[in-house]
Protein backbone atom coordinates (compact mmCIF):
# COMPACT_ATOMS: atom_id res chain seq x y z
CA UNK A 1 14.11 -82.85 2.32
CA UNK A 2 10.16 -82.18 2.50
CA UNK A 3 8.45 -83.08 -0.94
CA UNK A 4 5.87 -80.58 -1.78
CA UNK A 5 2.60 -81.46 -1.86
CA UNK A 6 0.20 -81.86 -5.10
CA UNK A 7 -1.18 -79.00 -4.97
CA UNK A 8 2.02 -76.74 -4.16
CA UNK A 9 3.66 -78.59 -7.29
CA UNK A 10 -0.17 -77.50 -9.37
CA UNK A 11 -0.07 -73.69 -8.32
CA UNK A 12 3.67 -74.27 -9.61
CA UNK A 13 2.58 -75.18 -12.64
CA UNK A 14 -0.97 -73.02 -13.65
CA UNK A 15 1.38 -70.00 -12.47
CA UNK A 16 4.47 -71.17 -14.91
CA UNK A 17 1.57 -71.65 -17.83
CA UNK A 18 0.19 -68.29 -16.87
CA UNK A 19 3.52 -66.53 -17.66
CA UNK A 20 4.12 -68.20 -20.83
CA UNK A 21 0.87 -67.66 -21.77
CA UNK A 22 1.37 -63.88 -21.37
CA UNK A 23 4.73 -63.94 -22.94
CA UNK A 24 3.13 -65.75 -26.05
CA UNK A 25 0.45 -62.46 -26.37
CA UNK A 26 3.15 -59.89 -25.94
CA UNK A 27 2.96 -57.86 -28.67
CA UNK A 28 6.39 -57.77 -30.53
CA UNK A 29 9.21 -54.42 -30.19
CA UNK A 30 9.41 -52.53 -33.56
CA UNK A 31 12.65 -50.18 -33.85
CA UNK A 32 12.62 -47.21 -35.82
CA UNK A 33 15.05 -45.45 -37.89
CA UNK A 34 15.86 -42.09 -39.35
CA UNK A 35 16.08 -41.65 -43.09
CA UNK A 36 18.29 -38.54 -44.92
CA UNK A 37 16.32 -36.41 -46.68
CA UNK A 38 17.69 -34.89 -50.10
CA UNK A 39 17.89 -31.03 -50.88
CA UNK A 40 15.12 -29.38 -53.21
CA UNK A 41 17.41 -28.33 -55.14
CA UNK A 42 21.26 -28.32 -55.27
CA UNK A 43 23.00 -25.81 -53.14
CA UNK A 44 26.70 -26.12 -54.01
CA UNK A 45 27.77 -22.75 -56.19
CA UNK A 46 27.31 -20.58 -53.67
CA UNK A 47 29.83 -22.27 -51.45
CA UNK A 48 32.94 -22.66 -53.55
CA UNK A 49 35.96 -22.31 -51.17
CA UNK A 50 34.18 -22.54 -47.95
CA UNK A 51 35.70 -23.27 -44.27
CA UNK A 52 34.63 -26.79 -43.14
CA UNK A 53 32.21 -27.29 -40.44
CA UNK A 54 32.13 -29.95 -38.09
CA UNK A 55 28.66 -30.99 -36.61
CA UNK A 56 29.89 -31.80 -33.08
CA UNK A 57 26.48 -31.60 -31.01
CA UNK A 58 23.26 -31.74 -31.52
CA UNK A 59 21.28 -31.96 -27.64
CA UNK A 60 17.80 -33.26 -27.21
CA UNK A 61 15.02 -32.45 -24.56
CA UNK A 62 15.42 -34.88 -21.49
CA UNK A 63 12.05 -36.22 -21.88
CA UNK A 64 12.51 -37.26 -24.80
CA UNK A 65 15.86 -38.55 -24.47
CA UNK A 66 15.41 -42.05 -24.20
CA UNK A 67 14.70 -45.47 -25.82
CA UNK A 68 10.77 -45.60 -25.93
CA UNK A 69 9.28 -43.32 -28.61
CA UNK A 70 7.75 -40.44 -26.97
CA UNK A 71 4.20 -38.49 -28.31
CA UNK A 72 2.41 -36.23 -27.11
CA UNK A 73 -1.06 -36.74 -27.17
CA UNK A 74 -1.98 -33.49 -25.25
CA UNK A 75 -0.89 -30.21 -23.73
CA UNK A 76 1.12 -31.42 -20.87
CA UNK A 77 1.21 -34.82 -21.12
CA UNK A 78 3.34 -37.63 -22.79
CA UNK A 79 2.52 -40.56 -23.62
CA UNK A 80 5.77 -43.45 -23.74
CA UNK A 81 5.03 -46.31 -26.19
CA UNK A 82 5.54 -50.14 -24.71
CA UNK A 83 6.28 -51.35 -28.30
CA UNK A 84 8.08 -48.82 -30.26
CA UNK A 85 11.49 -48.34 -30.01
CA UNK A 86 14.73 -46.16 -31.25
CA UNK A 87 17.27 -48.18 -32.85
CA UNK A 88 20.05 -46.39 -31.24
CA UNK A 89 19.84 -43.15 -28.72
CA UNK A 90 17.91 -40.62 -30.62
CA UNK A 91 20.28 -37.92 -30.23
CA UNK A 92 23.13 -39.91 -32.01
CA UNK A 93 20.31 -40.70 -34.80
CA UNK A 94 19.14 -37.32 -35.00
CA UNK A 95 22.38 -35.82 -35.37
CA UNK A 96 23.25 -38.82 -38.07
CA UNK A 97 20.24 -37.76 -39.93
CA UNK A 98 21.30 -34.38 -39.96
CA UNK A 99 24.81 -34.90 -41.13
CA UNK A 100 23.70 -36.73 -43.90
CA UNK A 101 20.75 -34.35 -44.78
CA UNK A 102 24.22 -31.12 -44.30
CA UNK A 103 26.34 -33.76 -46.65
CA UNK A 104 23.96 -33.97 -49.35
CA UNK A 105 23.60 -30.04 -49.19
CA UNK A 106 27.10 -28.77 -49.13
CA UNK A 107 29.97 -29.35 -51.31
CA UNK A 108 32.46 -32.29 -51.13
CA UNK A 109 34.45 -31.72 -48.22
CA UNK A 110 32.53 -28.94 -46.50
CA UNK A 111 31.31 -31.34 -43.84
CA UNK A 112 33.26 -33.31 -41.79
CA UNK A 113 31.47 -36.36 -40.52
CA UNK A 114 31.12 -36.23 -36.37
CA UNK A 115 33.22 -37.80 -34.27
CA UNK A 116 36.08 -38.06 -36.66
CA UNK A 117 39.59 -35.60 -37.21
CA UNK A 118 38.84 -32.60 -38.18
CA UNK A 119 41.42 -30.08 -40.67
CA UNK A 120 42.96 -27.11 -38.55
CA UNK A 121 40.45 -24.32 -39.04
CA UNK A 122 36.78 -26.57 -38.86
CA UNK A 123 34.13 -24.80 -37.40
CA UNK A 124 31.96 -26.39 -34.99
CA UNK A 125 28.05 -26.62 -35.47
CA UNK A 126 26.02 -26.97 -32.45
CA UNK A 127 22.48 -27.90 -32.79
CA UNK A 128 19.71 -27.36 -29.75
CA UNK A 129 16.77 -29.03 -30.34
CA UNK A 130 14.34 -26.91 -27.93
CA UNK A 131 11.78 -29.22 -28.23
CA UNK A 132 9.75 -32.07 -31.01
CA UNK A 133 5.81 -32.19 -30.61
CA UNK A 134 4.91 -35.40 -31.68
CA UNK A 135 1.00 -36.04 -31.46
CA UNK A 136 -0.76 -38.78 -32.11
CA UNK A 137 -2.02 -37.71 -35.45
CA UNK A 138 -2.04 -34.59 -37.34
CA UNK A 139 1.68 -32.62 -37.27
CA UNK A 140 4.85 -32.62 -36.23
CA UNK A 141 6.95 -29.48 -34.97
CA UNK A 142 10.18 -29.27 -34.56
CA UNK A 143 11.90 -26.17 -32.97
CA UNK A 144 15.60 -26.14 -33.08
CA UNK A 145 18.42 -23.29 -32.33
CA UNK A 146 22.05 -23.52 -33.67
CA UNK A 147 25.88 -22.14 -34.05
CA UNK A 148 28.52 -21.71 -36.02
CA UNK A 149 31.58 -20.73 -34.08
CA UNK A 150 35.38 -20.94 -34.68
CA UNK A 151 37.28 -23.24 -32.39
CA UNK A 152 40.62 -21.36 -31.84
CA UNK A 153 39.89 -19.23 -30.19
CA UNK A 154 36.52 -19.19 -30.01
CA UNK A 155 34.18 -16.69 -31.86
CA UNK A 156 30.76 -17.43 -32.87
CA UNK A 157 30.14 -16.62 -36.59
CA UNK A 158 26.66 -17.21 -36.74
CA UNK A 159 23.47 -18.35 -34.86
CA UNK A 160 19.62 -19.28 -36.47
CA UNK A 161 16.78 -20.84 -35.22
CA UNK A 162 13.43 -21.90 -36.71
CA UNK A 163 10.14 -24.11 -35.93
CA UNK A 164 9.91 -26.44 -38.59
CA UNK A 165 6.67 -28.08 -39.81
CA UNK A 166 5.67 -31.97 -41.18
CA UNK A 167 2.64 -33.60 -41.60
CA UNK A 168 2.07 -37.11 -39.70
CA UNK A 169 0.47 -39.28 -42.64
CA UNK A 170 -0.73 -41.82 -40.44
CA UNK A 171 -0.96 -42.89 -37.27
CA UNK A 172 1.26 -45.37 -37.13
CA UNK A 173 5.33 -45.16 -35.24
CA UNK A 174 7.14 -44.98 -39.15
CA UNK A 175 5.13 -42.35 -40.10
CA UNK A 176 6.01 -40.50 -36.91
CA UNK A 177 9.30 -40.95 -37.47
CA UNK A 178 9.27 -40.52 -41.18
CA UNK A 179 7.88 -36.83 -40.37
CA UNK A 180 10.94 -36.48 -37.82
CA UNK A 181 13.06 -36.85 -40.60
CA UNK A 182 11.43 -34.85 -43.14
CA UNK A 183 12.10 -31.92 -40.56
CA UNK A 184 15.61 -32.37 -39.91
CA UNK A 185 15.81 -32.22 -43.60
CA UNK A 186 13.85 -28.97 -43.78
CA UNK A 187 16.25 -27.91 -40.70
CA UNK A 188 19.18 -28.42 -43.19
CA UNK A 189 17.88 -26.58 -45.49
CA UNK A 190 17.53 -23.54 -42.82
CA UNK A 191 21.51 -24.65 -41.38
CA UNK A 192 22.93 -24.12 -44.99
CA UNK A 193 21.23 -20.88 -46.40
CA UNK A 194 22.65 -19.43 -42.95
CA UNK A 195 26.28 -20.36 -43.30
CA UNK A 196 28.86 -17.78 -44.16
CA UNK A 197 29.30 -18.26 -47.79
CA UNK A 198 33.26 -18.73 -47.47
């Protein structure tokens, strides 16, 4: 076997020190979360008796479907962040968020949690999220469509959509995502007062 010469084994080695040296600067991956957001003001009375529902989608934009956060810093252009991350797939925290937010707005047993057995009768909620403007500062806008539909067979009950509003207060990745949540709550809040009261 050849031994490598001195100066083979010192490129080796200022290369090696170069990589750790960038490793060492790296700056470090935050994740990010989605917080529940309580009701206003209680909403209970005028659902005594009510049908479950069952949210059992809630779909996302492609581009923003993925683990980087994702602004949009102008018309036409996003901008995919190298340090700030989603905890989990956003769609699965958005629609956890939401459940929560529906929970806390609905009586005891009017929502059943996704992905779980549902009571013969639950109607399905779908949620379309047509699209989340993030920018780097200023406000976020959320517009969302949704259903309310029977499962057997299937009828659709009721549909709503709205573009939902929430200020940024800061520039910093919690505060983005802080306002995210603060409009799923305020899309709750549209959800309930357009369910069949029964």
């Amino acid at each position: 076997m050849k031994a490598s010469s001195p100066t083979t084994a010192m490129m080796a080695a200022i290369i090696a020190l170069a990589l750790l040296s960038g490793c060492a600067h790296s700056p470090p991956t935050r994740y990010l979360a989605l917080n529940s957001v309580p009701a206003e003001a209680a909403t209970y009375a005028a659902f005594t008796g009510m049908t479950p529902i069952q949210l059992t989608a809630l779909r996302i934009p492609a581009q923003l479907d993925r683990p980087e956060l994702v602004t949009q810093p102008a018309p036409n252009r996003y901008a995919i962040s190298e340090t700030e991350r989603w905890a989990a797939p956003l769609a699965q925290l958005m629609r956890a968020a939401l459940a929560r937010d529906l929970q806390m707005r609905l009586p005891d047993g009017a929502l059943i949690v996704p992905d779980t057995p549902a009571p013969k009768g639950t109607r399905a909620l779908v949620v379309t999220v047509i699209d989340v403007d993030m920018p780097a500062q200023g406000e976020l806008t959320l517009q969302a469509t949704w259903a309310v539909a029977q499962r057997a067979p299937d009828v659709v009950e009721t549909t709503g959509n709205a573009t939902l509003h929430a200020p940024i207060a800061g520039d910093d990745a919690a505060r983005k995502a802080a306002a995210l949540s603060r409009a799923l709550g305020d899309l709750a809040d549209q959800i309930v007062s357009s369910l069949p009261r029964r």
